[in-house]
N, C-alpha and C. Protein backbone atom coordinates (compact mmCIF):
# COMPACT_ATOMS: atom_id res chain seq x y z
N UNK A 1 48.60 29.61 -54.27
CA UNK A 1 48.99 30.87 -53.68
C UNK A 1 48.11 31.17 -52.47
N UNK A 2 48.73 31.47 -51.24
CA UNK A 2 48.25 32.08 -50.31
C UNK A 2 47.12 33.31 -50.15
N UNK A 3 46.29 33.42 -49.70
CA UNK A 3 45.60 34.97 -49.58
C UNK A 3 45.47 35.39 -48.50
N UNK A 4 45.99 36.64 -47.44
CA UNK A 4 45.52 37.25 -46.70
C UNK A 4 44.53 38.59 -47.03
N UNK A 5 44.17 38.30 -45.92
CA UNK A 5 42.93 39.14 -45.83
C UNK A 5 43.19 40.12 -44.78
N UNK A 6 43.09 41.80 -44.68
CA UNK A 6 43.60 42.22 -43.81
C UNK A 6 42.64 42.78 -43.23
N UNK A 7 41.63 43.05 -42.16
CA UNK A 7 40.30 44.11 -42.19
C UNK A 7 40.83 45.15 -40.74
N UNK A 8 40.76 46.38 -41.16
CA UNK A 8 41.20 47.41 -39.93
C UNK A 8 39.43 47.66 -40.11
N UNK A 9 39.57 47.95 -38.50
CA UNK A 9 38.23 49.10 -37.63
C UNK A 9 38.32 50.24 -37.30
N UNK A 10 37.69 51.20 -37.29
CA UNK A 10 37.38 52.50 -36.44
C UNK A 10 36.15 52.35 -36.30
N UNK A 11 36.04 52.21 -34.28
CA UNK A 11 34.76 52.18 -34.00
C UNK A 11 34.32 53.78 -33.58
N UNK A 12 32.74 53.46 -33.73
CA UNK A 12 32.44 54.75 -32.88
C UNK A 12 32.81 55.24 -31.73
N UNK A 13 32.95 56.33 -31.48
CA UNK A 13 33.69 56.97 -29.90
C UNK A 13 32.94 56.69 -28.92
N UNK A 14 31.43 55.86 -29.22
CA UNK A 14 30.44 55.42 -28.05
C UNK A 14 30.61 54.43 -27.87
N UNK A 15 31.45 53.31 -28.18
CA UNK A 15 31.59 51.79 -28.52
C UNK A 15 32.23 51.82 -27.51
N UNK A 16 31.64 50.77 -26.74
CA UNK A 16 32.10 51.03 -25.17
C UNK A 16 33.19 49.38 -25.14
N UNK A 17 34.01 49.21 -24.63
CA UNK A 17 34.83 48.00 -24.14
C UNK A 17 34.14 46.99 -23.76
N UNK A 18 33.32 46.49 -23.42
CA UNK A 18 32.28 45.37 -23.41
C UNK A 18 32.00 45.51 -24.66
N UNK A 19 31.41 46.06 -25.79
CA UNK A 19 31.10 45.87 -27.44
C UNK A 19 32.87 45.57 -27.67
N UNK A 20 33.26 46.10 -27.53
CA UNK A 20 34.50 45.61 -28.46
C UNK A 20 35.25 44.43 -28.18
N UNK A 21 35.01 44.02 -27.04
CA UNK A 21 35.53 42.83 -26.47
C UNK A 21 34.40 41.33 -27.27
N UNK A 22 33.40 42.06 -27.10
CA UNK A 22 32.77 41.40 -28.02
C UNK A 22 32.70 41.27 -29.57
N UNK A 23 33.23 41.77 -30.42
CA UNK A 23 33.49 41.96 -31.65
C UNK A 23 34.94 40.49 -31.72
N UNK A 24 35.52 40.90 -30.23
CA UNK A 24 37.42 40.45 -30.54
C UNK A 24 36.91 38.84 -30.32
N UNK A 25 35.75 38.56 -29.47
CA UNK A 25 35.65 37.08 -29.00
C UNK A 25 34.60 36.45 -30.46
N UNK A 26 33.61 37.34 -31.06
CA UNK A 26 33.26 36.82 -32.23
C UNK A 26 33.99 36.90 -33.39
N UNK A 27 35.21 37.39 -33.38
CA UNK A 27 35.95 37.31 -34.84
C UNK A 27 36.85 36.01 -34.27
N UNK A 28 37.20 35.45 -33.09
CA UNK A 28 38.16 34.72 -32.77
C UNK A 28 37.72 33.26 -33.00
N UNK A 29 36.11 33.51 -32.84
CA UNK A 29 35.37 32.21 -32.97
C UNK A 29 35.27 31.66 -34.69
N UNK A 30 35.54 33.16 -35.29
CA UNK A 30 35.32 32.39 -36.87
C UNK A 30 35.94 31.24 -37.28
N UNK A 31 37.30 31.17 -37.12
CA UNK A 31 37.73 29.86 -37.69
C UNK A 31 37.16 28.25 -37.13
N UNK A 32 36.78 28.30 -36.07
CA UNK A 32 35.74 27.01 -35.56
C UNK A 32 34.57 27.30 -36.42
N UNK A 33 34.45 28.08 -37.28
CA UNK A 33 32.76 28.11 -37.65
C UNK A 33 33.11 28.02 -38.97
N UNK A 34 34.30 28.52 -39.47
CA UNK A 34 34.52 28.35 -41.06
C UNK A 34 35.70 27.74 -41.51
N UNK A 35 35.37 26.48 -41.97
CA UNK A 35 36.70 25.57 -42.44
C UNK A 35 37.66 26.30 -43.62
N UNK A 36 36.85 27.48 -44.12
CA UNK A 36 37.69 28.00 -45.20
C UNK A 36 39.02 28.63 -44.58
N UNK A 37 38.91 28.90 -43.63
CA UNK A 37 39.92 29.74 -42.37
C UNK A 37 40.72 29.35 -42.14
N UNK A 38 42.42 29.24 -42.85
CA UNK A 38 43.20 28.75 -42.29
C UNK A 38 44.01 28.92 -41.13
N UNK A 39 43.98 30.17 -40.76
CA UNK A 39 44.84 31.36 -40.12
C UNK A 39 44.03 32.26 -39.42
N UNK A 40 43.91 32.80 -38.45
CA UNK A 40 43.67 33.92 -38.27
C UNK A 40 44.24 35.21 -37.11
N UNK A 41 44.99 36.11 -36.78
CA UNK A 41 44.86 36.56 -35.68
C UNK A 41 44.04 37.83 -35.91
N UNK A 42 44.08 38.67 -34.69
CA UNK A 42 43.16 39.64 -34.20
C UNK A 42 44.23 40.69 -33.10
N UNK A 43 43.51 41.56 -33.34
CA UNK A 43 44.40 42.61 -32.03
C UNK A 43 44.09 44.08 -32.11
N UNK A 44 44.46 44.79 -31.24
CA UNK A 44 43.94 46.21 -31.00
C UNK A 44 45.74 47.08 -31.86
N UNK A 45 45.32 48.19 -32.56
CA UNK A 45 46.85 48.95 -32.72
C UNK A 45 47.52 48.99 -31.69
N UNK A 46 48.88 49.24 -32.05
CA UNK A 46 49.76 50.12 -31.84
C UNK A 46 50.13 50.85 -31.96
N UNK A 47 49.95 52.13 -31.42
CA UNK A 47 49.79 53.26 -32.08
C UNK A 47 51.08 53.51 -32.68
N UNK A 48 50.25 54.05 -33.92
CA UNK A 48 51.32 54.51 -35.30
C UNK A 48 51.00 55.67 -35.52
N UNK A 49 51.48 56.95 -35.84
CA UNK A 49 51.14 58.16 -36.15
C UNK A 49 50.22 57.99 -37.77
N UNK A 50 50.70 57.28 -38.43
CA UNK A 50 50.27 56.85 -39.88
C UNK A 50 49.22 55.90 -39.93
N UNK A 51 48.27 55.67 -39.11
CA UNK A 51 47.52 54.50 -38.48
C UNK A 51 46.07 55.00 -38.77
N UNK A 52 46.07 56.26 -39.09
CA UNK A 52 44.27 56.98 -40.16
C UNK A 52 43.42 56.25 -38.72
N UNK A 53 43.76 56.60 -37.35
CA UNK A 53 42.73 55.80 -36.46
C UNK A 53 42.40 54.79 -36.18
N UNK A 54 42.71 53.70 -37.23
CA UNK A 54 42.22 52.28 -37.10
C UNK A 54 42.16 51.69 -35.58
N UNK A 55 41.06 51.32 -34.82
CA UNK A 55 41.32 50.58 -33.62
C UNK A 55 42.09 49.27 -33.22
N UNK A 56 41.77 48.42 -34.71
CA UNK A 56 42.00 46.98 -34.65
C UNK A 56 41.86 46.61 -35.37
N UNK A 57 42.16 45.50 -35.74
CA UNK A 57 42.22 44.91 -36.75
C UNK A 57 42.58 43.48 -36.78
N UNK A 58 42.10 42.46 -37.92
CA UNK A 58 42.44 41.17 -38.05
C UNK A 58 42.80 40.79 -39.48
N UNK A 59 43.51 39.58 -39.73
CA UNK A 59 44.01 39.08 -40.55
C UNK A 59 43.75 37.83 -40.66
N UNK A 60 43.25 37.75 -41.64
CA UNK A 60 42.90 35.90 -42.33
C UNK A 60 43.63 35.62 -43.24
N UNK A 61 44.19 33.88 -43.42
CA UNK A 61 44.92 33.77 -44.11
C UNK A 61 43.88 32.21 -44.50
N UNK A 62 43.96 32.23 -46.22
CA UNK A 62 43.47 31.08 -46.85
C UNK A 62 44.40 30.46 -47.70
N UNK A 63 44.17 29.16 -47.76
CA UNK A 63 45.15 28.79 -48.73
C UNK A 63 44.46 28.94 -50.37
N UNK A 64 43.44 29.84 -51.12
CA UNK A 64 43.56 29.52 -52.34
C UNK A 64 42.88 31.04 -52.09
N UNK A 65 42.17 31.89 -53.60
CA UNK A 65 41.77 32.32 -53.83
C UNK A 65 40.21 32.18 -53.80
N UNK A 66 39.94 30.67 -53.74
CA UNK A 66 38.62 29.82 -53.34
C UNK A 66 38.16 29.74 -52.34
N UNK A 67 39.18 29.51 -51.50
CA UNK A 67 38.85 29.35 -49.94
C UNK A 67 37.78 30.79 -49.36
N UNK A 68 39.02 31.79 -50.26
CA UNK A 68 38.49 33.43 -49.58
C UNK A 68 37.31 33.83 -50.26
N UNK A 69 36.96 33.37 -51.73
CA UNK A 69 35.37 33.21 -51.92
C UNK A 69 34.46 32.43 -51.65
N UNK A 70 35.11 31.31 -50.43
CA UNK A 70 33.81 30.34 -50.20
C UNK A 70 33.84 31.46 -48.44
N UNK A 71 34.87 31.79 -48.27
CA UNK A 71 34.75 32.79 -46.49
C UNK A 71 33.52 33.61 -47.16
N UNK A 72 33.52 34.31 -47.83
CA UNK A 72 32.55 35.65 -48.20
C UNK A 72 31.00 35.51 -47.45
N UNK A 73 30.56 34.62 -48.41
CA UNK A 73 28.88 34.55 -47.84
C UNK A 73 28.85 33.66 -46.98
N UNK A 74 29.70 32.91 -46.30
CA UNK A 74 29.61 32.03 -45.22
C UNK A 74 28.96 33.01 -44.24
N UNK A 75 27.44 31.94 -43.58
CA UNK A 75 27.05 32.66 -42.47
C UNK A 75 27.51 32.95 -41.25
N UNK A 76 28.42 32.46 -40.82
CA UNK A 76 28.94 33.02 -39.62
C UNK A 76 30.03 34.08 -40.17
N UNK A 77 30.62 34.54 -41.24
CA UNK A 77 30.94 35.51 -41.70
C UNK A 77 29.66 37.29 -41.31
N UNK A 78 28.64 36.96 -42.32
CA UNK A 78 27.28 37.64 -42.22
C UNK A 78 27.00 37.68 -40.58
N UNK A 79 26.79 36.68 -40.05
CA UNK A 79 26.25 37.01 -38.73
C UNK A 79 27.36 38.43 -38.06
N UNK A 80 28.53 37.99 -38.17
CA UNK A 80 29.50 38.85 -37.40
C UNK A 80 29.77 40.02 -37.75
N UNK A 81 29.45 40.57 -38.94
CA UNK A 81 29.27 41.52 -39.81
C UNK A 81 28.13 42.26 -38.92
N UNK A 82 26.94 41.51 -38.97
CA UNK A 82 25.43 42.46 -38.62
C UNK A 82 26.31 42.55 -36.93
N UNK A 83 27.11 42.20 -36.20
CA UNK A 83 27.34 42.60 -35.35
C UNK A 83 28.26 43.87 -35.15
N UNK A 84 29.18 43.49 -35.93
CA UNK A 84 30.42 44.18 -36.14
C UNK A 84 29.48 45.68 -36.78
N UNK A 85 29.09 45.85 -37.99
CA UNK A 85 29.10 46.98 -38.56
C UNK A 85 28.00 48.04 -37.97
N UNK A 86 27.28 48.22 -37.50
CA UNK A 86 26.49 49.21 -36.33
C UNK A 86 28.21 50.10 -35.70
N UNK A 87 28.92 49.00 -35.20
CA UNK A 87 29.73 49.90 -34.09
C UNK A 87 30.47 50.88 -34.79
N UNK A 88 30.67 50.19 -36.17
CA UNK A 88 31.93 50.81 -36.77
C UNK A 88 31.70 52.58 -37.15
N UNK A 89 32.94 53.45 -37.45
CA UNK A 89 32.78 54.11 -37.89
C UNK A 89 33.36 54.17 -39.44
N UNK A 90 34.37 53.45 -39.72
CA UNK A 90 35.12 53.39 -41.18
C UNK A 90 35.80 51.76 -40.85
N UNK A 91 36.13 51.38 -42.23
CA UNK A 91 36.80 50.05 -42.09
C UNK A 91 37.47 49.85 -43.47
N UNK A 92 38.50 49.22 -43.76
CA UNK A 92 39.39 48.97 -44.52
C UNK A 92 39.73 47.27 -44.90
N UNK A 93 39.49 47.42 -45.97
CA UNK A 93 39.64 45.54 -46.43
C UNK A 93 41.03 45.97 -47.49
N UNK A 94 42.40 44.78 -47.14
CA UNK A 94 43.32 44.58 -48.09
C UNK A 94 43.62 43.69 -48.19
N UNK A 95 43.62 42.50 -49.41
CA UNK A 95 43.23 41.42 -49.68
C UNK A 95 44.73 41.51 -50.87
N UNK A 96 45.99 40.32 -49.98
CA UNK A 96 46.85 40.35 -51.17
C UNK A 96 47.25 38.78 -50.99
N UNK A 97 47.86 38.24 -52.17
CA UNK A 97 48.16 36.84 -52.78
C UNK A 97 49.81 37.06 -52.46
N UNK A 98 50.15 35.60 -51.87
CA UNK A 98 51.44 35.55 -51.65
C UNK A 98 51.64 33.76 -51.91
N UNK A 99 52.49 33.74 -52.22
CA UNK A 99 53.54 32.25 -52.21
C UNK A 99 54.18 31.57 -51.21
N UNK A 100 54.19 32.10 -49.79
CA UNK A 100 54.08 32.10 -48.55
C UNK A 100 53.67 32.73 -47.68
């Protein structure tokens, strides 16, 4: 069974476009850094009235339930994190199993 991984952002209102551009080029680099990574894209909303703010957001896709617990403590996971979470203001993880 498949797993995506879904993670939305809300950055701080000081998080200037150079930080966030930087967040979009270190989440893009994960899959060269983690073989668990089968999939990934990245992107800024579209605004949705129902969208609770989220700026952006990315999606990983693994092929097992294994894969997405060997992603977890992978260090280039952690590294991007200590980057990523300073900016943030709230963030959202939804993690569902599919058959395709």
């Amino acid at each position: 069974m498949l797993m995506h991984s879904a993670v939305l952002y809300k950055f701080k209102p000081e998080v200037t476009p150079e930080q966030k551009q930087g967040v979009r080029d270190s989440v893009s680099a994960l899959p060269s850094q983690v073989p668990a990574i089968q999939h990934l894209i990245t992107g800024e909303t579209v605004y949705n009235h129902l969208g609770h703010g989220f700026d952006e957001g990315v999606i990983c896709v693994f092929e097992s339930q294994a894969k997405l617990n060997e992603y977890r403590p992978h260090k280039a996971l952690v590294d991007y994190q200590a980057l990523l979470n300073p900016l943030l203001e709230g963030m959202f993880i939804f993690d569902i199993e599919s058959s395709a």
